[in-house]
PDB file of N, CA and C in Angstrom:
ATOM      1  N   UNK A   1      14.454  -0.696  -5.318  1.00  0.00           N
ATOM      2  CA  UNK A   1      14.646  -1.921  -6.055  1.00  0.00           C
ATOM      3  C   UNK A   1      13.590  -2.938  -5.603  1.00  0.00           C
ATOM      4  N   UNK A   2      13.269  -3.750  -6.306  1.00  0.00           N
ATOM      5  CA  UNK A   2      11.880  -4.502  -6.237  1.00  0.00           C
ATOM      6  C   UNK A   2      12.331  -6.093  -6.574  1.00  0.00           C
ATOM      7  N   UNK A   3      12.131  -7.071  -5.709  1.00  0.00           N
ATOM      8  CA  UNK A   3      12.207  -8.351  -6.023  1.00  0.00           C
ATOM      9  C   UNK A   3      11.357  -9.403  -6.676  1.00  0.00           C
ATOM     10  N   UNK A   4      11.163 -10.303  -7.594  1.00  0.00           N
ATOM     11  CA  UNK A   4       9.959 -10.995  -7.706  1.00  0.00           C
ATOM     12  C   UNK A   4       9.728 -12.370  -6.340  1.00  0.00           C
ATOM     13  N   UNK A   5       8.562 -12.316  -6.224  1.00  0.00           N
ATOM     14  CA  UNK A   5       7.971 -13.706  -5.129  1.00  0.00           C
ATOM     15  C   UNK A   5       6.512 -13.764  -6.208  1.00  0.00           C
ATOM     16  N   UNK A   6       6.920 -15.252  -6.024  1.00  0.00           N
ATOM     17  CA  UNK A   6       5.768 -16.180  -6.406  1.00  0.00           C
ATOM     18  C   UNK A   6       5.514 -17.143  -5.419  1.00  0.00           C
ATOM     19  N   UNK A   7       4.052 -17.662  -5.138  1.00  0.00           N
ATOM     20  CA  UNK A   7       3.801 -18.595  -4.480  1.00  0.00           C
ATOM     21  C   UNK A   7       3.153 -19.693  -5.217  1.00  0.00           C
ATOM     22  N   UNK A   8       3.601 -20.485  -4.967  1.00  0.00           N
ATOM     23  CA  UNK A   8       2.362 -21.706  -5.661  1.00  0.00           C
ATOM     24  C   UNK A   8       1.982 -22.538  -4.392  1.00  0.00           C
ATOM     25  N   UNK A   9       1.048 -22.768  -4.868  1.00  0.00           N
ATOM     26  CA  UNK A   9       0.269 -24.244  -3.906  1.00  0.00           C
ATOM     27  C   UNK A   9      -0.546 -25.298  -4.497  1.00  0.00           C
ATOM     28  N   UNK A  10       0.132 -26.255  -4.022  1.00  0.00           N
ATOM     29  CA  UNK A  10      -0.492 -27.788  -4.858  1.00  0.00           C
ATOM     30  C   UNK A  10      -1.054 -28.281  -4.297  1.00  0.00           C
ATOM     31  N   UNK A  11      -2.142 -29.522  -4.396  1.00  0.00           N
ATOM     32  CA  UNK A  11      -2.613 -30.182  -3.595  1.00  0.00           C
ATOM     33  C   UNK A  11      -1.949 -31.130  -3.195  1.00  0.00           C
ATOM     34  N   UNK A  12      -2.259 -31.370  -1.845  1.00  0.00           N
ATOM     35  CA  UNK A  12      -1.446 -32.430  -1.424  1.00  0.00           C
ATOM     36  C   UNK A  12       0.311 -32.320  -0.686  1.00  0.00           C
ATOM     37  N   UNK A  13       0.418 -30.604  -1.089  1.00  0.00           N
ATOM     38  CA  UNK A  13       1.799 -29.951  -0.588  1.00  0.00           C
ATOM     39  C   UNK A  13       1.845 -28.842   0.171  1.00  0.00           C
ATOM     40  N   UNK A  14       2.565 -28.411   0.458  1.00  0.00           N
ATOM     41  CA  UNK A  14       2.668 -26.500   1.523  1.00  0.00           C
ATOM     42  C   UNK A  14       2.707 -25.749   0.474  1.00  0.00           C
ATOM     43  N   UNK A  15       2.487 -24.664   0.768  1.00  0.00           N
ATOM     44  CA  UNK A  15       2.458 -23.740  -0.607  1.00  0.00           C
ATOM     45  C   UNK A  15       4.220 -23.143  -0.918  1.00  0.00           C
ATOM     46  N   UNK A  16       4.586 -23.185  -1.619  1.00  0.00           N
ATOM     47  CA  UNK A  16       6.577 -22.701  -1.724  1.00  0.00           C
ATOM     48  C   UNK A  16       6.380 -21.452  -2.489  1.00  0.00           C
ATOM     49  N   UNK A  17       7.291 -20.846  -1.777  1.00  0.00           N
ATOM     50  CA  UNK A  17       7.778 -19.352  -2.296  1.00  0.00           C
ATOM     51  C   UNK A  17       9.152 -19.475  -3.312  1.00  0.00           C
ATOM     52  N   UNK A  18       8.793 -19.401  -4.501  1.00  0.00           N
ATOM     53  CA  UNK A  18      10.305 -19.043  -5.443  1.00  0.00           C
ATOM     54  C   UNK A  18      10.336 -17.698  -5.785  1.00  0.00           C
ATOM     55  N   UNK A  19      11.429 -17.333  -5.485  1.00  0.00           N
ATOM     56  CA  UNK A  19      12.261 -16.284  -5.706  1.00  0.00           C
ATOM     57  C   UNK A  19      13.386 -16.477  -7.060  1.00  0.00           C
ATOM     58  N   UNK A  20      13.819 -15.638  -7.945  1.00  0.00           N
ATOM     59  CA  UNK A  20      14.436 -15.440  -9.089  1.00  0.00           C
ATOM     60  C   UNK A  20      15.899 -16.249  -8.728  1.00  0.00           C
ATOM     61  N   UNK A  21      16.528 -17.377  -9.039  1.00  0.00           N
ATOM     62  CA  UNK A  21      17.868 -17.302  -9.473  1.00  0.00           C
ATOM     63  C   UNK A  21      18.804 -17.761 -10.238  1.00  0.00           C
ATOM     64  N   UNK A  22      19.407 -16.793 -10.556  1.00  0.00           N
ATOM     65  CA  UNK A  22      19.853 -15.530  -9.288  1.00  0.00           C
ATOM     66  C   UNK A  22      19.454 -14.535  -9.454  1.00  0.00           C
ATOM     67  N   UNK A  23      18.797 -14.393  -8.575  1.00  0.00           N
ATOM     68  CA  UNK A  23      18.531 -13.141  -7.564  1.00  0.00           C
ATOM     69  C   UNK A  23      18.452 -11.873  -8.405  1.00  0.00           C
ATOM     70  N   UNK A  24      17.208 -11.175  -9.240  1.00  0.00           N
ATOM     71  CA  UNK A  24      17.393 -10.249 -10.062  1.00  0.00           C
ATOM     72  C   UNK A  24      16.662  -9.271  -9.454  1.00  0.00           C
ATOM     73  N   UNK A  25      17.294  -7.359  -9.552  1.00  0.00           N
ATOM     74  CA  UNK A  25      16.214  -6.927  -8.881  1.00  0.00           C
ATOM     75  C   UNK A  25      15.769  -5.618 -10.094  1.00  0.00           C
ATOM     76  N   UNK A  26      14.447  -5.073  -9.778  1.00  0.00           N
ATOM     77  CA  UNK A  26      14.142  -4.467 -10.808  1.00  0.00           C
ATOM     78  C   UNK A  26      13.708  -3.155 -10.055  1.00  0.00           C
ATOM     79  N   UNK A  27      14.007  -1.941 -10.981  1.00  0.00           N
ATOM     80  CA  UNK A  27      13.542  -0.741 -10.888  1.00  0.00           C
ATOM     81  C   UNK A  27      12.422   0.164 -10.808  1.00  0.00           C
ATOM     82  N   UNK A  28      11.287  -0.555 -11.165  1.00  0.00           N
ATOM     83  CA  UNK A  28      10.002   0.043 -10.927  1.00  0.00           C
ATOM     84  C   UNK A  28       9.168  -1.445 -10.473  1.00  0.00           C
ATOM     85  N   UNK A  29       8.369  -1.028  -9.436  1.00  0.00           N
ATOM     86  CA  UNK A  29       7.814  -2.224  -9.027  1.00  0.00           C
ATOM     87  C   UNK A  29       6.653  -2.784 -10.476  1.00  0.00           C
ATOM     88  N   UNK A  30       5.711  -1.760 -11.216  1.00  0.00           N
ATOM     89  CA  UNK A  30       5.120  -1.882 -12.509  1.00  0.00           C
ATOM     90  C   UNK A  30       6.080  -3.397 -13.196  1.00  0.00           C
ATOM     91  N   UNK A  31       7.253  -2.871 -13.092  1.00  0.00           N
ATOM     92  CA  UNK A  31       8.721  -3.754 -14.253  1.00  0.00           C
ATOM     93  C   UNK A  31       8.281  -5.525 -13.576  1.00  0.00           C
ATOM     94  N   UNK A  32       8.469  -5.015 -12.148  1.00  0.00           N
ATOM     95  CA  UNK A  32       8.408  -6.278 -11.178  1.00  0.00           C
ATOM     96  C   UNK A  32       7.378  -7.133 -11.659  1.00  0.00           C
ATOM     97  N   UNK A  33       5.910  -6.163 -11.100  1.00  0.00           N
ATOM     98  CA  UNK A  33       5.224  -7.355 -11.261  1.00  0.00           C
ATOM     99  C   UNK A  33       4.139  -7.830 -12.262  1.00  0.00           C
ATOM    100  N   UNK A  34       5.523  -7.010 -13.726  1.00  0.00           N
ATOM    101  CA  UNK A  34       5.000  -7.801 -14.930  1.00  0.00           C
ATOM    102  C   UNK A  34       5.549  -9.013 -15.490  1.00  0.00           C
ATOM    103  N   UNK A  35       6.931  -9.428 -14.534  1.00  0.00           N
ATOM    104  CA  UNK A  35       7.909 -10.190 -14.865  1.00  0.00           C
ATOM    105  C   UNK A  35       7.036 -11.337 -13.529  1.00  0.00           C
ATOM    106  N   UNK A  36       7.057 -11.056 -13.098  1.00  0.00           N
ATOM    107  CA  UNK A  36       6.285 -11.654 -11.374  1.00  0.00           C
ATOM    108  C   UNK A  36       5.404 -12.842 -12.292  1.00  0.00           C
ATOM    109  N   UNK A  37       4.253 -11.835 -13.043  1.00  0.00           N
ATOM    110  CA  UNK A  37       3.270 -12.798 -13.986  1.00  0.00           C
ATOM    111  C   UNK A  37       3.600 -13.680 -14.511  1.00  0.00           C
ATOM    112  N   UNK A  38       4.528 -13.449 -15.428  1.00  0.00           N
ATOM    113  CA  UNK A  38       5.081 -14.211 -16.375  1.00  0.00           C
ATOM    114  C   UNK A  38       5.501 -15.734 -15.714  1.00  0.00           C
ATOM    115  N   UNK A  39       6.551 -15.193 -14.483  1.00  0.00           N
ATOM    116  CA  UNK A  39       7.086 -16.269 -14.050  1.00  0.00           C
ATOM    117  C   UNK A  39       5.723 -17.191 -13.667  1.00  0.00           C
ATOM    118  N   UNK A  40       4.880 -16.481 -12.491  1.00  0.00           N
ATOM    119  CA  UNK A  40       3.759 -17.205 -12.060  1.00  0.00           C
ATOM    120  C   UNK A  40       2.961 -18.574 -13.067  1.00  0.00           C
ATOM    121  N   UNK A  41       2.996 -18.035 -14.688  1.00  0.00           N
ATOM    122  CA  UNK A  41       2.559 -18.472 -15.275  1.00  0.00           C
ATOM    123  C   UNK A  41       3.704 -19.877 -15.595  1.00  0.00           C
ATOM    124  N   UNK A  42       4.480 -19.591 -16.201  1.00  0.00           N
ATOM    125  CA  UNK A  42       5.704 -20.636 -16.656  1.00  0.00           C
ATOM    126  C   UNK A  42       5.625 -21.671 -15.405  1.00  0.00           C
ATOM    127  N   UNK A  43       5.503 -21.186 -13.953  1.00  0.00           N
ATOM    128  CA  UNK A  43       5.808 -22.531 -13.286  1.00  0.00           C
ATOM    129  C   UNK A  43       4.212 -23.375 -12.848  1.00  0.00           C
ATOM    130  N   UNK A  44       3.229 -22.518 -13.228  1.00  0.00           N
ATOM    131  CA  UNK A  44       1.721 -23.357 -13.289  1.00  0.00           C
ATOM    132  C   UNK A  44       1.799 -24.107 -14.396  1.00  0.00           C
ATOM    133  N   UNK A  45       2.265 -23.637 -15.578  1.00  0.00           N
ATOM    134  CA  UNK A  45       2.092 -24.687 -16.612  1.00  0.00           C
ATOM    135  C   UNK A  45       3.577 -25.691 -16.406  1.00  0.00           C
ATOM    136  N   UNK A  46       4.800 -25.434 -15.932  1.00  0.00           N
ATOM    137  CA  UNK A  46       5.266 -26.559 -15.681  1.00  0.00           C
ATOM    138  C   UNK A  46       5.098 -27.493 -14.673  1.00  0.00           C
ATOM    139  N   UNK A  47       4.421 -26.989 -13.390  1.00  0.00           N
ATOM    140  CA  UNK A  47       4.293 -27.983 -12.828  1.00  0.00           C
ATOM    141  C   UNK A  47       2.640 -28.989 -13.204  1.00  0.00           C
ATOM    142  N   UNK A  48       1.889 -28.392 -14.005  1.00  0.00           N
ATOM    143  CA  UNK A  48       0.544 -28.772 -14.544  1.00  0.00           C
ATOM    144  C   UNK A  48       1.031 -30.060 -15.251  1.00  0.00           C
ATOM    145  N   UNK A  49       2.250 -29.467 -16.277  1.00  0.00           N
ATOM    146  CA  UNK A  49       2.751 -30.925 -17.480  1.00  0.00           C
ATOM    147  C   UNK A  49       3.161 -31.797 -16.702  1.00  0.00           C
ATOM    148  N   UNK A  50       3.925 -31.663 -15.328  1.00  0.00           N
ATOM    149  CA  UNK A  50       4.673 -33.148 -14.419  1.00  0.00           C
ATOM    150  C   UNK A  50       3.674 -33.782 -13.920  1.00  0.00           C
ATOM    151  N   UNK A  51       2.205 -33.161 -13.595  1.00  0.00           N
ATOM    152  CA  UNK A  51       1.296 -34.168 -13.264  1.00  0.00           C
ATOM    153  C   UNK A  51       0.515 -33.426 -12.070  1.00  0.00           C
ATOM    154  N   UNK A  52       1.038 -31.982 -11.801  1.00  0.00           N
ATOM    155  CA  UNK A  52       1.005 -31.681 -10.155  1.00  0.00           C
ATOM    156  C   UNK A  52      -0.500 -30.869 -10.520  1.00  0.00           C
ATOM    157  N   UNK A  53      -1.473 -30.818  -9.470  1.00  0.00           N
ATOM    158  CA  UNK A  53      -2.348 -29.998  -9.566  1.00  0.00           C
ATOM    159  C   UNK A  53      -2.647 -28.725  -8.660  1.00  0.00           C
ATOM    160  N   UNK A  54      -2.164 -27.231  -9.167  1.00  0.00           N
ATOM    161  CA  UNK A  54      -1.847 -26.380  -8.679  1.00  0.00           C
ATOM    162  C   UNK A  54      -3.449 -25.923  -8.165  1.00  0.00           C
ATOM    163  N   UNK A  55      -3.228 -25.150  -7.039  1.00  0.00           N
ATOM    164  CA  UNK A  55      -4.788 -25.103  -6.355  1.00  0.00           C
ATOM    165  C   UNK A  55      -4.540 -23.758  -6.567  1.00  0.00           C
ATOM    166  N   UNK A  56      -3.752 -23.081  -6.056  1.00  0.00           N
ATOM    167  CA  UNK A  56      -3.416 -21.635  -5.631  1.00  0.00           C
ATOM    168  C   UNK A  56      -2.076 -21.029  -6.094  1.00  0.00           C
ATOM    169  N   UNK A  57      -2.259 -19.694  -6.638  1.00  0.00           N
ATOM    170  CA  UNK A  57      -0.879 -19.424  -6.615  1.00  0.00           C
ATOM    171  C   UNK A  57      -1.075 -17.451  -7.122  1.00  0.00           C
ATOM    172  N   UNK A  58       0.240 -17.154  -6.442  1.00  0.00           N
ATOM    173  CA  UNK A  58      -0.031 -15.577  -6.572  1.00  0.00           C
ATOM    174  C   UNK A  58       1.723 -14.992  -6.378  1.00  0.00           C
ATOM    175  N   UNK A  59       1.279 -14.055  -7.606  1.00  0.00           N
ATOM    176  CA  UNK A  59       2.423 -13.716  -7.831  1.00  0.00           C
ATOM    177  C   UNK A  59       2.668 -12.026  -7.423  1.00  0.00           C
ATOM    178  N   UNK A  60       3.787 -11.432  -6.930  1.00  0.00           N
ATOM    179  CA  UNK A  60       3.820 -10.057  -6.179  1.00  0.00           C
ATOM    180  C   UNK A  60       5.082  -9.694  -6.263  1.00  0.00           C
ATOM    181  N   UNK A  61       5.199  -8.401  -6.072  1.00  0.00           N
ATOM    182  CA  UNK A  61       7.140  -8.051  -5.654  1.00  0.00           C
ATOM    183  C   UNK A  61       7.336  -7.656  -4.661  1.00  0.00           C
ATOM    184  N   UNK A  62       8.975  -7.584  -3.977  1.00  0.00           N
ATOM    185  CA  UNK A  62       8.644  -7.097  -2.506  1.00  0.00           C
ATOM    186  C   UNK A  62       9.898  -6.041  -2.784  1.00  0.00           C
ATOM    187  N   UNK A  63       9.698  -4.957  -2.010  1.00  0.00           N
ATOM    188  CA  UNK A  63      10.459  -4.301  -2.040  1.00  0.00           C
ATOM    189  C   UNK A  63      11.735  -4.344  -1.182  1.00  0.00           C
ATOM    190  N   UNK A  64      13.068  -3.800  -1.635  1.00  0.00           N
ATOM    191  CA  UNK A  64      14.589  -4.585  -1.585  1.00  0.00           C
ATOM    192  C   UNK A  64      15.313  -3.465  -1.195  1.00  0.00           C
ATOM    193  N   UNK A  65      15.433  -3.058   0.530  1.00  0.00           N
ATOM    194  CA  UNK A  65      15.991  -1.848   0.807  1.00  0.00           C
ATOM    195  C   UNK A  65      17.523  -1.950  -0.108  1.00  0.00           C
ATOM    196  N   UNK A  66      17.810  -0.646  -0.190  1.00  0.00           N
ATOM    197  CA  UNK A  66      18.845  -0.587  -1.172  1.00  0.00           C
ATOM    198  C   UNK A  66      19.973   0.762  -0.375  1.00  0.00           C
ATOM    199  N   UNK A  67      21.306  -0.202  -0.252  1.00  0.00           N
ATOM    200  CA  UNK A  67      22.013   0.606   1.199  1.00  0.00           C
ATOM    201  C   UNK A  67      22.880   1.257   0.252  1.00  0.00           C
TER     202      UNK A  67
END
């Protein structure tokens, strides 16, 4: 099972890790980190419209031992 992480980094801030929630996990990491993108994208352009200027940001999945 595969989690999404995104990082963004703004200027002027620490870079923050969001994670999905709640908390979704996916079956092929491929699944992951096409959903990973997506998100990456949605929160550059929302934080772009509030005014924020994103420097950096990268989107990945991590894998989610499964007991």
């Amino acid at each position: 099972m595969w989690k999404v992480l995104v990082v963004i980094c703004m200027l002027g801030y620490d870079c923050t890790t969001f994670q999905q929630s709640p908390m979704q996990y996916y079956h092929s990491y491929d699944e992951c980190v096409s959903i990973a993108i997506e998100k990456e994208k949605l929160l550059i352009n929302s934080y772009t419209k509030h005014g924020y200027y994103v420097t950096d940001s990268k989107s990945d999945c991590e894998q989610y031992p499964v007991t």
